[in-house]
Protein backbone atom coordinates (compact mmCIF):
# COMPACT_ATOMS: atom_id res chain seq x y z
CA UNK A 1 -71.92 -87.85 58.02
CA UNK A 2 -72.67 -84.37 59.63
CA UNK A 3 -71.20 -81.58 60.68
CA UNK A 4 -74.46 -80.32 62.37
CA UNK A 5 -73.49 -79.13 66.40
CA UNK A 6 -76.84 -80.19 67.64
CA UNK A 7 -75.51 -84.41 67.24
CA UNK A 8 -73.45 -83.43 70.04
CA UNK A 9 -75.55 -81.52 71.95
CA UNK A 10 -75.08 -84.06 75.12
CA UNK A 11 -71.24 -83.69 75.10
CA UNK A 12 -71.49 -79.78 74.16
CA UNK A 13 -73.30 -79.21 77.54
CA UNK A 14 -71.45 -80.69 79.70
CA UNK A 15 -68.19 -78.94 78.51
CA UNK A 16 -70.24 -75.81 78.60
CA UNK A 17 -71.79 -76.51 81.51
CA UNK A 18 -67.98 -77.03 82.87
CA UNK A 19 -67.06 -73.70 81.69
CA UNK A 20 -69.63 -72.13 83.14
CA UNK A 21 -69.02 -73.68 86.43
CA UNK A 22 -64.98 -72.44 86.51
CA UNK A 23 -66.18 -68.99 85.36
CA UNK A 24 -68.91 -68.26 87.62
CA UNK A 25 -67.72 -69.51 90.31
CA UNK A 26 -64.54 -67.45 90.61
CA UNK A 27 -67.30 -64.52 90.96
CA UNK A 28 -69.64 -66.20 93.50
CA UNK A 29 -68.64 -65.88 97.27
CA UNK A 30 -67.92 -68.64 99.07
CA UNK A 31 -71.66 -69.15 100.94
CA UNK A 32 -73.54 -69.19 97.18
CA UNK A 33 -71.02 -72.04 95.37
CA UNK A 34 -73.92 -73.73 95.13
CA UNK A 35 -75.15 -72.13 92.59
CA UNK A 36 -72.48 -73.68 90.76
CA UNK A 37 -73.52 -76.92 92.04
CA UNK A 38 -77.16 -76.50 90.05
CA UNK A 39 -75.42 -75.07 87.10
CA UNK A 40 -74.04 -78.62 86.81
CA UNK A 41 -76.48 -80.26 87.93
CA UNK A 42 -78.39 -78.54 85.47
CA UNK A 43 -75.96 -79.63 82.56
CA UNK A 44 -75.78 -83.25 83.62
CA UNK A 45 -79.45 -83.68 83.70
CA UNK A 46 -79.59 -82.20 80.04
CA UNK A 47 -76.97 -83.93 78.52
CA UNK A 48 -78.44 -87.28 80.16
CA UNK A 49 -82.33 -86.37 78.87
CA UNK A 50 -80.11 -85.59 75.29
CA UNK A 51 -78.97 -89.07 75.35
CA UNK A 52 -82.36 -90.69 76.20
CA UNK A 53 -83.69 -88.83 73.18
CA UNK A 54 -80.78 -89.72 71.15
CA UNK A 55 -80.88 -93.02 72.27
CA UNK A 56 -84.52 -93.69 69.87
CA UNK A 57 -82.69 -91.57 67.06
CA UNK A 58 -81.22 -93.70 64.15
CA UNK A 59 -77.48 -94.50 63.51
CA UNK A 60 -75.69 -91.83 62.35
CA UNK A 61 -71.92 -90.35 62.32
CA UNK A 62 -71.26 -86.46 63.17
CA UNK A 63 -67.85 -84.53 62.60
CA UNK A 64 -67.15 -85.71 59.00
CA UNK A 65 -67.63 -89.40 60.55
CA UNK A 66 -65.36 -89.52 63.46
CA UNK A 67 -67.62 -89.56 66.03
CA UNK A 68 -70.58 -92.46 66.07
CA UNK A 69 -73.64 -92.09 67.53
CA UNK A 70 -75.47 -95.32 68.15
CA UNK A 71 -77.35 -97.10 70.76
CA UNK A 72 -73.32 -97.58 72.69
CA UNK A 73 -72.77 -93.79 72.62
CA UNK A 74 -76.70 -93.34 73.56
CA UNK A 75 -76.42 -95.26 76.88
CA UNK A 76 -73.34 -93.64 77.97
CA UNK A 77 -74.55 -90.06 77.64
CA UNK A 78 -77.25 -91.73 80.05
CA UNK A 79 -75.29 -93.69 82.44
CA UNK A 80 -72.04 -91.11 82.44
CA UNK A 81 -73.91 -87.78 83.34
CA UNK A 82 -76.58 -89.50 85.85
CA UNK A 83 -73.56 -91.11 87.43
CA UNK A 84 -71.35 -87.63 88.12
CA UNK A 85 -75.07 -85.95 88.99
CA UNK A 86 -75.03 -88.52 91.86
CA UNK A 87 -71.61 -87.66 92.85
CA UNK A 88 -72.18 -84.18 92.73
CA UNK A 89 -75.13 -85.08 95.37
CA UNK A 90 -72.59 -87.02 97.56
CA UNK A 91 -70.25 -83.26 97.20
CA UNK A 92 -72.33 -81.56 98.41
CA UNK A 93 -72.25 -82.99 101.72
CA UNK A 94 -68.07 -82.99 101.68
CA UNK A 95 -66.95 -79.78 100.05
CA UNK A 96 -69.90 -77.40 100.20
CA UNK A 97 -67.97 -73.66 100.96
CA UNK A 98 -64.70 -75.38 100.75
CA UNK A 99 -61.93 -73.13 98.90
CA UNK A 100 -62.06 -75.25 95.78
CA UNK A 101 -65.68 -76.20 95.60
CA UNK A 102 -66.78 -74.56 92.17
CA UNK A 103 -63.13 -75.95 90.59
CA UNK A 104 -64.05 -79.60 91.92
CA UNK A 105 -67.67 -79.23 90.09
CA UNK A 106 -65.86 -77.77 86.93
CA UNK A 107 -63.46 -80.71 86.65
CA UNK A 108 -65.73 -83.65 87.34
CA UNK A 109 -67.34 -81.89 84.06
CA UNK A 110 -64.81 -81.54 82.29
CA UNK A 111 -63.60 -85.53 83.04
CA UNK A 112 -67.58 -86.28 81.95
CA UNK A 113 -67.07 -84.70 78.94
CA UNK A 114 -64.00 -86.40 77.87
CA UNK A 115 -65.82 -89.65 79.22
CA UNK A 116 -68.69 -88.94 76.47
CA UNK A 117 -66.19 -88.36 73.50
CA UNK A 118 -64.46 -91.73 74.25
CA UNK A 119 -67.74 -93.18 74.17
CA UNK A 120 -68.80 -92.10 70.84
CA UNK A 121 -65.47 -92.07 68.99
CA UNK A 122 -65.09 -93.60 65.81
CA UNK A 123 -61.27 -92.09 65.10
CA UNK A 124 -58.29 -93.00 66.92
CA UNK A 125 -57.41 -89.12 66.97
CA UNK A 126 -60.57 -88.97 68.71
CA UNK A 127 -59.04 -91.47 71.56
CA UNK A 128 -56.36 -89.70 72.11
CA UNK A 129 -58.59 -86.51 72.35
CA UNK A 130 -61.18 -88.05 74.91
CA UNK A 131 -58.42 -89.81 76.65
CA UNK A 132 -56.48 -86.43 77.99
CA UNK A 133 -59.61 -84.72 78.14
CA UNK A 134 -60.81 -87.09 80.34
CA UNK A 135 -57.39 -88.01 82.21
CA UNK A 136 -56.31 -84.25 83.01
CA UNK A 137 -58.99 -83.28 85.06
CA UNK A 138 -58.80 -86.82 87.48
CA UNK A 139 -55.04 -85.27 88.84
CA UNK A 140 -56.87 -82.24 89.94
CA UNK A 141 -59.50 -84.18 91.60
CA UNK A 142 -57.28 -86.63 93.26
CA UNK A 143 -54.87 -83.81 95.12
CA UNK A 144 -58.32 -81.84 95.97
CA UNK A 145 -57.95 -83.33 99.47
CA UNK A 146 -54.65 -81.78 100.04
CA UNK A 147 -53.87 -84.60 102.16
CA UNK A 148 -50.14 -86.49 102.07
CA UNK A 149 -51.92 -89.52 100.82
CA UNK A 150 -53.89 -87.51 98.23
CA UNK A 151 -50.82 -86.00 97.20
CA UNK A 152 -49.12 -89.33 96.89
CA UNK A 153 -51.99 -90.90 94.67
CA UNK A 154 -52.27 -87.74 92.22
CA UNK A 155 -48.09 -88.18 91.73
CA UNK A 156 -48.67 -92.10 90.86
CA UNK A 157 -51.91 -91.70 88.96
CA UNK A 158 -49.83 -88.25 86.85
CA UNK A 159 -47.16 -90.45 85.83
CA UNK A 160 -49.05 -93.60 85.27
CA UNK A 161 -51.32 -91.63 82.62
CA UNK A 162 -48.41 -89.83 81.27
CA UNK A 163 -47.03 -93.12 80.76
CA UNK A 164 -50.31 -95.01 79.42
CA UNK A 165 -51.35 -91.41 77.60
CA UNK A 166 -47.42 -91.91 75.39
CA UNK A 167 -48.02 -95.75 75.07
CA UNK A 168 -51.69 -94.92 73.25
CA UNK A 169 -50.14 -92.01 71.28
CA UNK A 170 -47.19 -95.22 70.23
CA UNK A 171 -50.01 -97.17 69.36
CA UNK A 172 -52.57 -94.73 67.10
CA UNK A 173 -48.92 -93.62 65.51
CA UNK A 174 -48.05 -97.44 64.50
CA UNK A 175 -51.79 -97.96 63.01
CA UNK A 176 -51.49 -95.00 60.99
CA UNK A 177 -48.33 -95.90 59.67
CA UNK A 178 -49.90 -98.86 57.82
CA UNK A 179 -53.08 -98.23 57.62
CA UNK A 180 -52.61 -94.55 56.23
CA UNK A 181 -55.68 -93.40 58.41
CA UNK A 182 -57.30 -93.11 61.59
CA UNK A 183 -60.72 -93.59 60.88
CA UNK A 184 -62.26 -96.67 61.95
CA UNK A 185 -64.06 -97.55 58.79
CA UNK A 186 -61.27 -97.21 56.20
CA UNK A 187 -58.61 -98.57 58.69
CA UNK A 188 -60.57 -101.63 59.35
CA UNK A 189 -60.27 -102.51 55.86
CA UNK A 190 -57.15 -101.70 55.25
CA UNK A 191 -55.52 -103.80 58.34
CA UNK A 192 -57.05 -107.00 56.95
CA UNK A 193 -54.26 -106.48 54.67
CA UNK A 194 -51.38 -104.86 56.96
CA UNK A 195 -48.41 -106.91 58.61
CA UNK A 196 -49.66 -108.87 61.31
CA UNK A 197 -47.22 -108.04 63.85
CA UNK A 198 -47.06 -104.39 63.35
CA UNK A 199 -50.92 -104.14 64.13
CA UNK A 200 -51.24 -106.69 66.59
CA UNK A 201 -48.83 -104.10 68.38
CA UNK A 202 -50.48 -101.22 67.50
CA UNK A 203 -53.89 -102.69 68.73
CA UNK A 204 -52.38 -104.28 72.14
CA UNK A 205 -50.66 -100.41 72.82
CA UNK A 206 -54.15 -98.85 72.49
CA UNK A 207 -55.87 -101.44 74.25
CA UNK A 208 -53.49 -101.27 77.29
CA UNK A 209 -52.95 -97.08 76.70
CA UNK A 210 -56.72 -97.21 77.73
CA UNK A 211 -56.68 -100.47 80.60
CA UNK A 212 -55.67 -96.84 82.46
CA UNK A 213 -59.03 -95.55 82.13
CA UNK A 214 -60.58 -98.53 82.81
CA UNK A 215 -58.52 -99.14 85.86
CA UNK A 216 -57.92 -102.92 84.94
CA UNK A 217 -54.66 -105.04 85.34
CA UNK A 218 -51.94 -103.72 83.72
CA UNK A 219 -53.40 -99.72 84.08
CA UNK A 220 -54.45 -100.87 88.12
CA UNK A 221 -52.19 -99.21 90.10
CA UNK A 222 -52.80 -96.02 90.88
CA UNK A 223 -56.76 -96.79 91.64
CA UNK A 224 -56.71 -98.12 95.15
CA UNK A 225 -54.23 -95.22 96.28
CA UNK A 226 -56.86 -92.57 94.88
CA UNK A 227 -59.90 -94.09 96.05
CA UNK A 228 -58.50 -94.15 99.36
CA UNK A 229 -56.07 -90.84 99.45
CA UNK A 230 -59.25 -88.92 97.36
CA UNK A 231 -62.45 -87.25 98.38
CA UNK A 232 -64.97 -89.49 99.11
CA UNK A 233 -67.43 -87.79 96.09
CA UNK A 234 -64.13 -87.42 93.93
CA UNK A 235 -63.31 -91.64 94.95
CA UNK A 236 -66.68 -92.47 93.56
CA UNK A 237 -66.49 -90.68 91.07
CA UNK A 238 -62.93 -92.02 89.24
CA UNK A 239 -63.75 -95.41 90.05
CA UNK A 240 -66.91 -95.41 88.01
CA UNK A 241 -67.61 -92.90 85.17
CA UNK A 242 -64.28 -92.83 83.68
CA UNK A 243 -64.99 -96.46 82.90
CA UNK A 244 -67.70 -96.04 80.70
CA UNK A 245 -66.57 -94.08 78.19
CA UNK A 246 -62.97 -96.24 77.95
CA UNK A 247 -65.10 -99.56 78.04
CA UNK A 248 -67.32 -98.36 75.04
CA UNK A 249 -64.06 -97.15 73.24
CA UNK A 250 -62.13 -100.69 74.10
CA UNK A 251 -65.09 -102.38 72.35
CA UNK A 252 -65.02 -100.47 69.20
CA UNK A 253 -61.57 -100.58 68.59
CA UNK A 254 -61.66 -104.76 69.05
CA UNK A 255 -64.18 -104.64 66.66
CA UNK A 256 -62.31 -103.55 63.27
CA UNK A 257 -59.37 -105.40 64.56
CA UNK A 258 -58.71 -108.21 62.01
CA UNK A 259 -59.72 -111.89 62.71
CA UNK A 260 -55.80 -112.86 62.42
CA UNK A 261 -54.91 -111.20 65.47
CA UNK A 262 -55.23 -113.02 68.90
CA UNK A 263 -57.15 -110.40 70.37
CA UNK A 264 -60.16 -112.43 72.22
CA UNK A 265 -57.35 -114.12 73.95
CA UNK A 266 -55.18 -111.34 75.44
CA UNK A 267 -58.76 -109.51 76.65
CA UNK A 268 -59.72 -112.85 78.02
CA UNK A 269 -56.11 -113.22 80.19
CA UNK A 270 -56.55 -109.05 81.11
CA UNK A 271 -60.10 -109.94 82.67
CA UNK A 272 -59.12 -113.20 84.59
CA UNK A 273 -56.17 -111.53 85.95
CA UNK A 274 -57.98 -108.46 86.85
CA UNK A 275 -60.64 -109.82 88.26
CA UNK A 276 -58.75 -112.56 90.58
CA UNK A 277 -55.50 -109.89 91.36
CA UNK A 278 -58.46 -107.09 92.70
CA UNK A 279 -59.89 -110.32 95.00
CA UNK A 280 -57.26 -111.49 96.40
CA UNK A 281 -56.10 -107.86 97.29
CA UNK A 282 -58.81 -106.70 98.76
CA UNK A 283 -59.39 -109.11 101.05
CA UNK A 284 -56.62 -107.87 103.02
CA UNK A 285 -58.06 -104.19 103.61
CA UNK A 286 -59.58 -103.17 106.19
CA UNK A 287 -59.79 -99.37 105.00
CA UNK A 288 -63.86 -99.62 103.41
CA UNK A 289 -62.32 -96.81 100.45
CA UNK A 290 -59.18 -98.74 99.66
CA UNK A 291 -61.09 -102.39 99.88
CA UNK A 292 -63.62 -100.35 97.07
CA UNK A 293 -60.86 -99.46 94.94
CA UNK A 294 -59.86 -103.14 94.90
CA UNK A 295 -63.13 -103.49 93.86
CA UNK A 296 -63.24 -101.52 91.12
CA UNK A 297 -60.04 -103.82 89.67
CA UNK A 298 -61.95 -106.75 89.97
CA UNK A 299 -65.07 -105.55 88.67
CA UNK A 300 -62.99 -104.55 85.70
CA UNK A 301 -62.69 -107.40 84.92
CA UNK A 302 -66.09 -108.89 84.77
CA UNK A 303 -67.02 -106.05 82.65
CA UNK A 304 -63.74 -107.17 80.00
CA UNK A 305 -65.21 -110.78 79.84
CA UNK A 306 -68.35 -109.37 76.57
CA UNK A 307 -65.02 -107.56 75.00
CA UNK A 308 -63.49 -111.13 74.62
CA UNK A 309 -66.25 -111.87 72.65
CA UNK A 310 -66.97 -108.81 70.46
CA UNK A 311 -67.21 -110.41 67.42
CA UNK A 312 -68.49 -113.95 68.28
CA UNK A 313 -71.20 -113.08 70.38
CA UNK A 314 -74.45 -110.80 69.67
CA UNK A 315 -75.03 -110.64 73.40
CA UNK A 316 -71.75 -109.05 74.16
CA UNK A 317 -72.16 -104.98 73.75
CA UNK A 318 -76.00 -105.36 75.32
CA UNK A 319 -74.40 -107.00 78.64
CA UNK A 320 -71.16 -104.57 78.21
CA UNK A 321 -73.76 -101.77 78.81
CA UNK A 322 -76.29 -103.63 81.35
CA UNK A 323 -73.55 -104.61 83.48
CA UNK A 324 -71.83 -100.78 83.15
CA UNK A 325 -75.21 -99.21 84.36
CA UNK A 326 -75.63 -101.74 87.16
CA UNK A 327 -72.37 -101.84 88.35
CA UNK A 328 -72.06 -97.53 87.76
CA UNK A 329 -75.08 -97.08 90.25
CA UNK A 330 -73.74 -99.75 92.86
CA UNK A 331 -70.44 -98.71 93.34
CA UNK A 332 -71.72 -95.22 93.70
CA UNK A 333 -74.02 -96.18 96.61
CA UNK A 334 -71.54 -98.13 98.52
CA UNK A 335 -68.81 -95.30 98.17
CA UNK A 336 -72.19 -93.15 99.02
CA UNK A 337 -72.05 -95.21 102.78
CA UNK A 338 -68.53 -94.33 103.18
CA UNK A 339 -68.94 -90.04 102.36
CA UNK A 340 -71.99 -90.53 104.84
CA UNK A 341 -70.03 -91.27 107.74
CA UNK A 342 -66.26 -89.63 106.24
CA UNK A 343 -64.63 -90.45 109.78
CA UNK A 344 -64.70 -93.67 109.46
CA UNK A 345 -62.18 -95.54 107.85
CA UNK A 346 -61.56 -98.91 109.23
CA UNK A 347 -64.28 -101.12 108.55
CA UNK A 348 -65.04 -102.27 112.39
CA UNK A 349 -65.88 -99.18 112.79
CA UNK A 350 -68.69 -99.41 111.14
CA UNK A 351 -70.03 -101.82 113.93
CA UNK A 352 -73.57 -101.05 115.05
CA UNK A 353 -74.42 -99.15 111.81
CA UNK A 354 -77.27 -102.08 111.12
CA UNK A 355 -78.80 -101.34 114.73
CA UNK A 356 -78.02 -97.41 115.00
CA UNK A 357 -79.19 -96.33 111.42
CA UNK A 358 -81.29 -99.29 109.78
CA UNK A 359 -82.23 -98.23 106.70
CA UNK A 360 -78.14 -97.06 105.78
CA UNK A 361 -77.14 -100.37 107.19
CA UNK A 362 -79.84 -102.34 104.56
CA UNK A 363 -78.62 -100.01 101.82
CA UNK A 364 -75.18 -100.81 102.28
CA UNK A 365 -75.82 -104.76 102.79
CA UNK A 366 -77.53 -104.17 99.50
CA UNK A 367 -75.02 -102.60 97.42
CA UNK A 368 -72.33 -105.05 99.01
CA UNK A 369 -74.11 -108.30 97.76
CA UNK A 370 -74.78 -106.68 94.59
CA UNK A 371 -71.05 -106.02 93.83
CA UNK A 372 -70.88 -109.97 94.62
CA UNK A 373 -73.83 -110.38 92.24
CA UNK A 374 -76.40 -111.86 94.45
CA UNK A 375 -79.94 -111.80 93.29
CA UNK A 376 -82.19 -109.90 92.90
CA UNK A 377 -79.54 -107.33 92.29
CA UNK A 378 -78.85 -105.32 89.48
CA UNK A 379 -74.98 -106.86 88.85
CA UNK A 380 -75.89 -109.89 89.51
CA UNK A 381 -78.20 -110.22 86.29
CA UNK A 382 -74.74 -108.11 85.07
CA UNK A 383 -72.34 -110.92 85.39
CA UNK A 384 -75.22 -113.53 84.39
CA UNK A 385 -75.35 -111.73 81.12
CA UNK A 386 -71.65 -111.36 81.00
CA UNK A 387 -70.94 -115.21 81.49
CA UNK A 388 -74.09 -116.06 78.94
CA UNK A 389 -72.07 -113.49 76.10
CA UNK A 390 -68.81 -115.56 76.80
CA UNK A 391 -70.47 -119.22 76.76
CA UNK A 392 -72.00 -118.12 73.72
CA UNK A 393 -69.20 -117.20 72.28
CA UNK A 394 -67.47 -120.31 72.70
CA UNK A 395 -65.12 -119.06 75.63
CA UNK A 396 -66.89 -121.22 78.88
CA UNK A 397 -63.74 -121.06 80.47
CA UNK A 398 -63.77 -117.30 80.94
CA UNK A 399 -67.54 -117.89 82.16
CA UNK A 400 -66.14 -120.37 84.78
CA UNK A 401 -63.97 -118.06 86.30
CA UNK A 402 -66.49 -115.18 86.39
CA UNK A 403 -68.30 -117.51 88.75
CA UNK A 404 -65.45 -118.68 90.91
CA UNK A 405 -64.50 -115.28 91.38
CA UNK A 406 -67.82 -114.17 92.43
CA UNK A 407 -67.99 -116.68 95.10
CA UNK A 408 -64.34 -115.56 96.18
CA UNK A 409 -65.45 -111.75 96.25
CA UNK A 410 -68.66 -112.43 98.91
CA UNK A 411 -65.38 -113.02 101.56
CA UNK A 412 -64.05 -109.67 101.57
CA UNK A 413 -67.63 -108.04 101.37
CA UNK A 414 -68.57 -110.24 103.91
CA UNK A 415 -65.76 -108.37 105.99
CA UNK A 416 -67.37 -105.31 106.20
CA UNK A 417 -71.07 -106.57 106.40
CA UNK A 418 -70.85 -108.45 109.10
CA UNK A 419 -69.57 -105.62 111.68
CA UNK A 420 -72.68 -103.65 110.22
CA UNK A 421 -74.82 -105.82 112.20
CA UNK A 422 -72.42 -107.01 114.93
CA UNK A 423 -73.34 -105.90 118.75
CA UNK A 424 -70.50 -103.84 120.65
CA UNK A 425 -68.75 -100.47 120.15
CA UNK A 426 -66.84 -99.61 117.24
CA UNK A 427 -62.75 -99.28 117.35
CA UNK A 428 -63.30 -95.61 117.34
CA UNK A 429 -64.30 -96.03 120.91
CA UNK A 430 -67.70 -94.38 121.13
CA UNK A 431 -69.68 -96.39 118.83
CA UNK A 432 -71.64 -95.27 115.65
CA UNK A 433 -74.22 -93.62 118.05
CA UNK A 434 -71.64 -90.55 118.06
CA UNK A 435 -71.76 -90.04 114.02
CA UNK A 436 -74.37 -88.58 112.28
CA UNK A 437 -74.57 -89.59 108.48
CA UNK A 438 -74.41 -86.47 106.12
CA UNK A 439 -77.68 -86.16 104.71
CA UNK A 440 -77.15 -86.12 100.78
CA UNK A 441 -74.81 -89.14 101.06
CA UNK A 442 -77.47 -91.44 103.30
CA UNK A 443 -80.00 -90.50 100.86
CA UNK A 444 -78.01 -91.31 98.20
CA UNK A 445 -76.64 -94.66 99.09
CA UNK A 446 -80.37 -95.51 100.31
CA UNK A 447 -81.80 -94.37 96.92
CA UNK A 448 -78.83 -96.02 95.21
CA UNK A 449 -79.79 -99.78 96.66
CA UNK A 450 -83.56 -98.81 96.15
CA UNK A 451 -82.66 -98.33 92.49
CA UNK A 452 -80.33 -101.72 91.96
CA UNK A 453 -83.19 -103.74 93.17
CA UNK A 454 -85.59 -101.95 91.13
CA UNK A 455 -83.25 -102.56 87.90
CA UNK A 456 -82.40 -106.07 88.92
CA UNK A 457 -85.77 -107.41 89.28
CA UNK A 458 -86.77 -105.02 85.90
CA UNK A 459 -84.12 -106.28 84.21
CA UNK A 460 -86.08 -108.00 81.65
CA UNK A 461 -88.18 -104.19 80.96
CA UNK A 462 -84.62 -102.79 79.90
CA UNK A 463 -83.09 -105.45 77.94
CA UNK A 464 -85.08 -104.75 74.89
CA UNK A 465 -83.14 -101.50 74.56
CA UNK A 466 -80.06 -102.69 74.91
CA UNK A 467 -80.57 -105.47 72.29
């Protein structure tokens, strides 16, 4: 255990590199925010290269031993800051000179580094910390757009964390009380020995407290209103980063839960219902940003399936963290399509895209099947990973309805592919010929697909790390 700064040098830098951002920026005039932009660009890229390094480093626990840092915490200081550098790309295109551009970059920093202490926490006073570290900064993003529909989704997302953010505070308070500590270690031995029922409420409070985070059934609501009310850079953002730091701290509170709870079970029912509930509503929208947020339930809940199987399967944290980097980089690229062309927000109009801009319409057919987890693609070797870690841990069932699901998710993707290549003008009554694509964001989402290809077919390079 150490005390040492420098074992946090990742986390340090963003928060830094946040501070820096909401400091300089109130000095900078409005044509040279971008110099804010590099300053956190400049900390994400660190704090990512500090987690590659990191991620070759042994085992070891820093802060008097509530904070790991392992191979889990390694990959999220990768996946985490790459992931808000790409949405600060797709930013740059949507709020560049805007009043509150520095504040936007300062925040999605600040959310990062929240994101990162989640990740590596080994205390449940560490939860809490990352948790409202993480959580404050998403209500400033959300009413950013100083729309009446972004207004509307920071309100429900405010009171939905205040509510989750008291119900994880109920839950760390009942562990304590009879456990007599915090710390993962000594609390997971001394719950082998605590009432049953007290901790299997404590650990089903903290578990849901952070479903919030995760944007999963019961914590779901407030994501489709924010990815479509939101920013299109501050959409992709919330409905993928946030998530990897919650996941990660999900798994590692399951893990020192005691075999006499019924845990597997309850995470099992959260992903099924999650990921059928985010299906079957998005197959109604016809709004691309809103049909995303869907999504993002369901995809929630393939990515719960290797938590159901923590401690029976020794392929369940390496496809937790596959499937989180795959799914991360997707989800970015398709919201990518939709900041490229921000006017359009029905998906027919999106009709022609294939024929007017090619290579955007191939990136976004891409990304699309990938979320379905078609191969070659990057998810799809993410939920064949994910249904291997539940077969093998004796839960087929749960891999059953990761594949029904799948096949029930190409329908609503479908929905939006096929206008991409479909002859005619677009409902907005000129056709795409009269958009231009920003340039950051088409880059992006083409980069983006270039990448999920690259890691799908590649898979078998990275899997040695992860195992």
């Amino acid at each position: 255990m150490d005390m040492r700064p420098m074992l946090l040098l990742p986390e340090i830098s963003i928060f830094l590199g946040g501070m820096a951002v909401l400091l300089g920026g109130s000095f900078l005039p409005r044509t040279r925010q971008w110099v804010s932009r590099l300053i956190a660009a400049i900390a994400c890229l660190g704090a990512a290269i500090a987690g590659a390094v990191s991620l070759f480093g042994p085992a070891q626990q820093a802060m008097s031993g509530t904070f790991a840092i392992d191979d889990a915490t390694a990959i999220a200081r990768i996946i985490a800051p790459l992931g808000t550098l790409i949405v600060l790309a797709l930013a740059s295109d949507e709020i560049a000179g805007s009043p509150r551009e520095s504040d936007t970059y300062a925040l999605l920093l600040f959310s990062t580094a929240g994101t990162l202490i989640l990740a590596g926490a080994n205390d449940l006073l560490i939860v809490a910390v990352g948790f409202l570290l993480s959580s404050i900064p998403l209500y400033g993003l959300i009413g950013v757009s100083s729309t009446p529909n972004g207004a509307e989704a920071t309100m429900k997302a405010y009171l939905i964390g205040a509510l989750f953010g008291i119900v994880l505070l109920g839950g760390i308070t009942v562990l304590y009380g009879v456990s007599g500590t915090t710390l993962y270690g000594p609390l997971a031995r001394e719950l082998a020995g605590a009432p049953p029922g007290a901790v299997g409420l404590g650990a089903a409070s903290v578990v849901m407290a952070l479903m919030f985070k995760v944007g999963g059934v019961p914590g779901h609501f407030w994501i489709p209103d924010a990815a479509q009310g939101a920013g299109g850079a501050v959409a992709a953002f919330l409905t993928t980063v946030p998530k990897v730091g919650a996941l990660i701290a999900i798994y590692r509170v399951l893990e020192i839960m005691p075999a006499t709870l019924a845990w597997p079970l309850l995470v099992a029912l959260l992903a099924v219902v999650s990921m059928t509930l985010g299906n079957l509503a998005a197959f109604w929208q016809s709004d691309p940003r809103r049909l995303l947020g869907w999504s993002t339930v369901s995809q929630v809940g393939y990515l719960l399936v290797p938590l159901a199987v923590v401690t029976r399967s020794d392929l369940a944290l390496p496809a937790l963290l596959f499937y989180l980097a795959a799914y991360v980089l997707t989800n970015l690229g398709a919201f990518a399509v939709s900041t490229a062309f921000p006017e359009l927000r029905d998906l027919e109009e999106f009709r022609g895209l294939g024929r007017e801009r090619p290579w955007l319409g191939a990136a976004l057919v891409v990304l699309l099947l990938s979320l379905v987890g078609t191969p070659p693609t990057a998810v799809f070797v993410g939920k064949l990973v994910t249904a291997a870690a539940a077969w093998d841990g004796g839960v087929a069932w749960l891999a059953i309805a990761v594949f029904v699901n799948s096949v029930v998710s190409l329908f609503y993707y479908v929905r939006w592919i096929a206008p991409v290549y479909r002859s005619g003008e677009a409902r907005a009554s000129h056709g795409m010929g009269q958009f231009l694509p920003t340039p950051w964001s088409s880059a992006t989402a083409i980069a983006s697909a270039v990448a999920v290809l690259v890691l799908g077919i590649g898979a078998g390079i990275a899997w040695p790390a992860l195992s």
